[in-house]
Protein backbone atom coordinates (compact mmCIF):
# COMPACT_ATOMS: atom_id res chain seq x y z
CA UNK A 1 0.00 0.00 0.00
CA UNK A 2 1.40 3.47 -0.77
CA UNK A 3 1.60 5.52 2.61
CA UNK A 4 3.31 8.15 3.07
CA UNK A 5 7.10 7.47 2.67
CA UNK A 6 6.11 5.70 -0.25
CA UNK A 7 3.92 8.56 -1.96
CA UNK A 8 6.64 10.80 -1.42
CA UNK A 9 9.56 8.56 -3.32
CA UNK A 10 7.36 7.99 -6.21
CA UNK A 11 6.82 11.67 -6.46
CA UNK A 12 10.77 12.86 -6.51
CA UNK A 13 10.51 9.70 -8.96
CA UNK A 14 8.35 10.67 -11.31
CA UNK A 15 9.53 14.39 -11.25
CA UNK A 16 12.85 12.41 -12.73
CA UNK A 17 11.43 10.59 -15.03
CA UNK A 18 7.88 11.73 -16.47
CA UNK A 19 7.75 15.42 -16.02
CA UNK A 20 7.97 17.05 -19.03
CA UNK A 21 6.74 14.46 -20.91
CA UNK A 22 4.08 14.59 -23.14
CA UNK A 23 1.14 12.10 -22.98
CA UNK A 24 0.23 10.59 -26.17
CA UNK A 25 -2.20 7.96 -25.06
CA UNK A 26 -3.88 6.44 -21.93
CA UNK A 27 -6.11 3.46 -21.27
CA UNK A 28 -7.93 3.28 -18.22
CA UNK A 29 -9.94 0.26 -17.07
CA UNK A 30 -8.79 -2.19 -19.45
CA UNK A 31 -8.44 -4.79 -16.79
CA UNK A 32 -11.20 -5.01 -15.05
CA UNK A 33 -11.08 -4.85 -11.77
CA UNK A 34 -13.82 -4.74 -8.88
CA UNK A 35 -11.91 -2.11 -6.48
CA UNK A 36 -10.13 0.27 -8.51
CA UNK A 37 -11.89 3.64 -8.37
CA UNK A 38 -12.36 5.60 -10.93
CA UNK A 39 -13.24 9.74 -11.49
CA UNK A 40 -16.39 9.59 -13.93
CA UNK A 41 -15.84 7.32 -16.88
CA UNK A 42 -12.39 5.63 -16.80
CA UNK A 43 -12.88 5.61 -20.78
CA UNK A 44 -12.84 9.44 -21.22
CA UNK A 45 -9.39 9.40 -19.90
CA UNK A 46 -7.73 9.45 -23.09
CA UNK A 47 -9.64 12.92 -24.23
CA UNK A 48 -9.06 14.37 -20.99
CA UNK A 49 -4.99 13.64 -21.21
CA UNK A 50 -3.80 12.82 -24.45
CA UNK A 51 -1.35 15.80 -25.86
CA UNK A 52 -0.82 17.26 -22.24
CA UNK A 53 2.74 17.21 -20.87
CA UNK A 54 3.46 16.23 -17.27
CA UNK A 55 4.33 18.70 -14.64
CA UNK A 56 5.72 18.43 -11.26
CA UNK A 57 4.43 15.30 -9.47
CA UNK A 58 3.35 16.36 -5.57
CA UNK A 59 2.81 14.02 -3.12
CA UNK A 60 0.00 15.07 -0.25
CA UNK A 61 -0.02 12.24 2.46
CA UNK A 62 -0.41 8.60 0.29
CA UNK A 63 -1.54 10.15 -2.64
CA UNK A 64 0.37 11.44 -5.55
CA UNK A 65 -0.27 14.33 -7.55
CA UNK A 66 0.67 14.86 -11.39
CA UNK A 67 -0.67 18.30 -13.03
CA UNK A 68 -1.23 17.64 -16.88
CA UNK A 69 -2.16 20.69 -18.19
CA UNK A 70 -5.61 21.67 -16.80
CA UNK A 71 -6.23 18.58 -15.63
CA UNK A 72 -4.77 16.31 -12.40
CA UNK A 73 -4.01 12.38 -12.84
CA UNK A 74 -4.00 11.10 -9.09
CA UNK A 75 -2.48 7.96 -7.73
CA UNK A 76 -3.30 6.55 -4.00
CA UNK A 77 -3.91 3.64 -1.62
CA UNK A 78 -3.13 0.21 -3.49
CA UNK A 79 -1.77 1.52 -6.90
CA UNK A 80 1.28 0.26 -8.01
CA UNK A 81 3.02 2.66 -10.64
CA UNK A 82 5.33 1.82 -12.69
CA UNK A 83 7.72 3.26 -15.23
CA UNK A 84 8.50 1.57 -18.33
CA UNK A 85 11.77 3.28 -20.77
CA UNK A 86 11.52 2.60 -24.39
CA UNK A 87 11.90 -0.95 -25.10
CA UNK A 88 11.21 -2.14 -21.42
CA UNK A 89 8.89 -5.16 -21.45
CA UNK A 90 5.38 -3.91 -20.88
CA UNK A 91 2.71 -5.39 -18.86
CA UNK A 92 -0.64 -7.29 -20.42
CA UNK A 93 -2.98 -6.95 -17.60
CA UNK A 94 -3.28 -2.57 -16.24
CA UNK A 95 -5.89 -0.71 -14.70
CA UNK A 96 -4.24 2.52 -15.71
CA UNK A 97 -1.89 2.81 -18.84
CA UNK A 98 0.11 6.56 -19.97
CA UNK A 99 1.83 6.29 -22.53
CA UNK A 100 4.44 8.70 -23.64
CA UNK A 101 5.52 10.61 -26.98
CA UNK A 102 9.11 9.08 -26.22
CA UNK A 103 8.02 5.80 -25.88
CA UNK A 104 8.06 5.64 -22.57
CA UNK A 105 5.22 4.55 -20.04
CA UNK A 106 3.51 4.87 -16.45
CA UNK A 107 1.68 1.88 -16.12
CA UNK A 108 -0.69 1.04 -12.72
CA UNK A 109 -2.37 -1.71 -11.17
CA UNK A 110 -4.28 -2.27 -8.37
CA UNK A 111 -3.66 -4.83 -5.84
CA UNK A 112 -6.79 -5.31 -3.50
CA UNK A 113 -7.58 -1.65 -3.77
CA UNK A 114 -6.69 1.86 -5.05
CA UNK A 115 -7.56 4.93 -6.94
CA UNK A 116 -6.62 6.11 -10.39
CA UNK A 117 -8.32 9.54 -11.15
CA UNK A 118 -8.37 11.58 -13.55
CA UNK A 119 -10.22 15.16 -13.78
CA UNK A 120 -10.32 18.72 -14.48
CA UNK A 121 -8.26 20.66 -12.16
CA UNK A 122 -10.75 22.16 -9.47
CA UNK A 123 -13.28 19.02 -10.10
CA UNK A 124 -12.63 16.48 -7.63
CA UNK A 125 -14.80 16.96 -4.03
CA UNK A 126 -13.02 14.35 -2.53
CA UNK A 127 -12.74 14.97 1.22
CA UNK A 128 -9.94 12.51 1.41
CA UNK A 129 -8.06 14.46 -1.07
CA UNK A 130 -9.06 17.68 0.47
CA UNK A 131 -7.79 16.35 4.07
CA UNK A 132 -4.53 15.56 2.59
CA UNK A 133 -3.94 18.53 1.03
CA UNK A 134 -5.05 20.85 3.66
CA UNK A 135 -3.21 19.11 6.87
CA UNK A 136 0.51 19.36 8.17
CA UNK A 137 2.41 16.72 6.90
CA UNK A 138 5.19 14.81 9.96
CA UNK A 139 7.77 15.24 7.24
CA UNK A 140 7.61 19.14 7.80
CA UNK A 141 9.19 21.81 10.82
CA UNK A 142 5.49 22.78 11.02
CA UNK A 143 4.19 19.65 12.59
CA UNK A 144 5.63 20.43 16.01
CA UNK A 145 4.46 19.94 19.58
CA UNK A 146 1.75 22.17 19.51
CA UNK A 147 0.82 20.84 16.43
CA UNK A 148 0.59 16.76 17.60
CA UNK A 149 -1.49 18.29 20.67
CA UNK A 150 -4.00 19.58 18.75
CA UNK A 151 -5.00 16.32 17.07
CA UNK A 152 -5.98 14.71 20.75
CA UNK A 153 -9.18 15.46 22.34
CA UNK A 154 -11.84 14.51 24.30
CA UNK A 155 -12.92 12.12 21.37
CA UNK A 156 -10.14 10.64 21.08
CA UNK A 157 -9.44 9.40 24.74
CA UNK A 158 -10.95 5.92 24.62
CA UNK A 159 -9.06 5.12 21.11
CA UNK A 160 -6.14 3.23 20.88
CA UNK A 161 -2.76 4.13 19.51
CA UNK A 162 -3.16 2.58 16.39
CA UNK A 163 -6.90 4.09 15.82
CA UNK A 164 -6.00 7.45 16.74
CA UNK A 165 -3.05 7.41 14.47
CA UNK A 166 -4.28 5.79 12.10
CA UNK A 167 -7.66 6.29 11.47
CA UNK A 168 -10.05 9.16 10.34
CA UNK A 169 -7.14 10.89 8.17
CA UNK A 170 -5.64 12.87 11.31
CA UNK A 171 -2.24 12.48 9.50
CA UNK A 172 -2.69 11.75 6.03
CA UNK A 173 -0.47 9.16 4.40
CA UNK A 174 -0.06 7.24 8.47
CA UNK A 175 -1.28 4.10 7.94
CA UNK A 176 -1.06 0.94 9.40
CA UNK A 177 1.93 -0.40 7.57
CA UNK A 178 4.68 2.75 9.08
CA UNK A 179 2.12 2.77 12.22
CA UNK A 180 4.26 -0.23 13.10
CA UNK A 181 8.09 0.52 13.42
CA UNK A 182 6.71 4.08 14.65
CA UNK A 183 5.34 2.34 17.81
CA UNK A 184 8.15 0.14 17.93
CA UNK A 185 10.70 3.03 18.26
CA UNK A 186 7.97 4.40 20.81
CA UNK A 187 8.10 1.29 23.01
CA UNK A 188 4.17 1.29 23.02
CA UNK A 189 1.58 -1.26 22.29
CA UNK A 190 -0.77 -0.67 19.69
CA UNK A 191 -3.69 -1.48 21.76
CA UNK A 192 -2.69 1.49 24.53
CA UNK A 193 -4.96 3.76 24.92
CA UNK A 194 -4.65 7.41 24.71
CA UNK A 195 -5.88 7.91 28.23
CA UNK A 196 -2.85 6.52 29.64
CA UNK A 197 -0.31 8.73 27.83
CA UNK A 198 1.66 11.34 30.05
CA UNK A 199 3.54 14.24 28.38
CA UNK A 200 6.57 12.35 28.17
CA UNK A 201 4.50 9.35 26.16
CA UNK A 202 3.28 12.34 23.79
CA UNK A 203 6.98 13.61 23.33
CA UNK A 204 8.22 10.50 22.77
CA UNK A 205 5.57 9.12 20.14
CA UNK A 206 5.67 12.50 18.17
CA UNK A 207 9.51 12.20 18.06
CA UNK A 208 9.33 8.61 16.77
CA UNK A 209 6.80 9.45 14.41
CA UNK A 210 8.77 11.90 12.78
CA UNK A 211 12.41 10.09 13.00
CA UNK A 212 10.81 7.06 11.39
CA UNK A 213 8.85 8.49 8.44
CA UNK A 214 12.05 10.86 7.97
CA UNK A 215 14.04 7.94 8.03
CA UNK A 216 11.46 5.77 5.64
CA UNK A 217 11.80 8.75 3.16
CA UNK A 218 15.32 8.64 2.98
CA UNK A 219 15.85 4.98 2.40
CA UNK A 220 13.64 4.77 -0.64
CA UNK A 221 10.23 3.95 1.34
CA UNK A 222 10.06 0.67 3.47
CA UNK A 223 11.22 -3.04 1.78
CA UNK A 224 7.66 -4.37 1.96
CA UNK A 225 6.84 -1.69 -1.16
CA UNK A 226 8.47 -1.13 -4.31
CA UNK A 227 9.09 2.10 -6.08
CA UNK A 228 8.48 3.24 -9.31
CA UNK A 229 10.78 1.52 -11.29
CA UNK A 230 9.48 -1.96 -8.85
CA UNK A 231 12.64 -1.67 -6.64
CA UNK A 232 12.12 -2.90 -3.29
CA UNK A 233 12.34 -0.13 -0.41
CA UNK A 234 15.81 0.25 1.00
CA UNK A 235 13.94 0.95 4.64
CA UNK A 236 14.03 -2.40 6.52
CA UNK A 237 11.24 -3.07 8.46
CA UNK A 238 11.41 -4.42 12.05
CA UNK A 239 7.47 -5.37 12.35
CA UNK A 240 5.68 -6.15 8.85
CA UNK A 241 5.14 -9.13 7.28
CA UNK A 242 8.43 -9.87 6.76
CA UNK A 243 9.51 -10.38 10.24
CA UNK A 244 6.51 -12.16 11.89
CA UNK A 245 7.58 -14.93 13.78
CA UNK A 246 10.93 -13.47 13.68
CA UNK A 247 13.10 -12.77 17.10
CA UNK A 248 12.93 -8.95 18.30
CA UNK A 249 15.95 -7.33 17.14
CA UNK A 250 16.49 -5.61 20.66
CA UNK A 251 15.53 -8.73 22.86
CA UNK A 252 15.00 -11.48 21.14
CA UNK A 253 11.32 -12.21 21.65
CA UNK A 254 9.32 -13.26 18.90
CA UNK A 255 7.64 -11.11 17.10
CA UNK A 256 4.04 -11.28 17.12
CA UNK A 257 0.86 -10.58 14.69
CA UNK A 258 -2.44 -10.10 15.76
CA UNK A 259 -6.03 -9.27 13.96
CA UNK A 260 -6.91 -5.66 15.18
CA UNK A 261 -9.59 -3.30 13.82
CA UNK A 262 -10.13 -4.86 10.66
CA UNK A 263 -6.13 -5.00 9.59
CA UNK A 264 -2.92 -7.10 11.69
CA UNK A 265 -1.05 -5.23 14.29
CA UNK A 266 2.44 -6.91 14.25
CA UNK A 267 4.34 -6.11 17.94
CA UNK A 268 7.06 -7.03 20.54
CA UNK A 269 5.68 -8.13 23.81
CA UNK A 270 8.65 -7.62 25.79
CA UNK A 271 9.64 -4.06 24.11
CA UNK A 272 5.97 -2.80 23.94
CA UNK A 273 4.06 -2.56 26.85
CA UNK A 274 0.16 -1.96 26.88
């Protein structure tokens, strides 16, 4: 799933390699698939983009952002995007397909879910979008103390770590996948509640937060993703899939993953106390 770290490495990416380019075709929904979303019909695509040229590819939380013209091709959740150079081996089966006047391609599928819209800039009432653009991304000076303490409140006592983080876009691009190592680094369960965190807790967590995701950023997003050219992330994960059942790298206890609030929560017993 593209989160955060991952959004923002296949934006530098595609400012590398597509910007500037122009778009000579696209075909949208030529796979079919039962969970890739759409703006309007997938088919008018090609009218909407063909003959635009690329400009600088934004990431806001997991999405990413690619101005073409007058109109906005965006990429989030379980997209993958890939680039293809001229005479790369291109993919049969695509839920999104650009190609290039050079010959070149961005090609995406979905994996169990994901968007792929295209529309007129200005068009899209998407809250989700809207929330990402509008809030304070961890990456950021801005998203400081007094910025972390505004997201808790009286609704948000009961929740725990993992829902208040999360959940209900209160840091777009956190999801559960870098929720993980974040709490890790944090020493705190993802069950703990929010109720039970001193000042110290809230100090702690928010300088985690934004060492790890600073961190995930800098090593090319995390190695249970691949970037845009379908290179795994250089950011090795201490609690994903790839280390279930594995020993704790600080004390040896084995790693543990547990069905929690309709995803897996993947923690160290010993290192993370409720």
């Amino acid at each position: 799933m593209i989160e955060l770290p991952e959004a923002t490495v296949l934006a530098r990416q595609i400012n590398d390699t597509a910007t500037g380019k122009r778009i000579r075709k696209v075909i949208a929904a030529q796979s079919p698939h039962k969970f890739a979303w759409y703006y309007g019909d997938p088919q008018e695509y090609d009218g909407l983009l063909a003959g635009k040229v690329i400009g600088t590819a934004v990431s806001y939380g997991g999405l990413v952002e690619m101005k073409a013209g007058d109109a906005v091709l965006l990429v989030g959740e379980g997209a993958s995007l890939r680039y293809y150079a001229k005479g790369d081996k291109l993919p049969s089966k695509h839920q999104l397909w650009v190609e290039f006047e050079d010959d070149s391609f961005l090609v995406s599928s979905i994996q169990m879910y994901g968007g792929l819209w295209a529309f007129p800039y200005g068009s899209f009432d998407s809250k989700y979008y809207r929330m990402a653009k509008e809030k304070v991304s961890p990456l950021v000076e801005a998203f400081d103390g007094t910025y972390f303490d505004s997201l808790f409140g009286e609704n948000t006592d009961k929740l725990s770590l993992k829902a208040f983080l999360a959940t209900e876009q209160r840091i777009p691009g956190l999801g559960n996948g870098v929720l993980q190592d974040i709490l890790f680094y944090a020493k705190m369960h993802p069950k703990k509640k929010i109720n039970s965190l001193s000042e110290k807790d809230k100090e702690g967590l928010l300088h985690f937060l934004k060492l790890t995701l600073t961190k995930m950023v800098a090593e090319g997003g995390r190695d249970t993703e691949v970037d845009l050219h379908g290179r795994q992330g250089g950011y090795k994960t201490i609690l994903s899939r790839n280390t279930v059942d594995k020993p704790c790298p600080v004390c040896g206890t084995i790693i543990k993953k547990e069905a929690y609030l309709g995803g897996s929560v993947y923690y160290c017993s010993k290192c993370q106390k409720m």
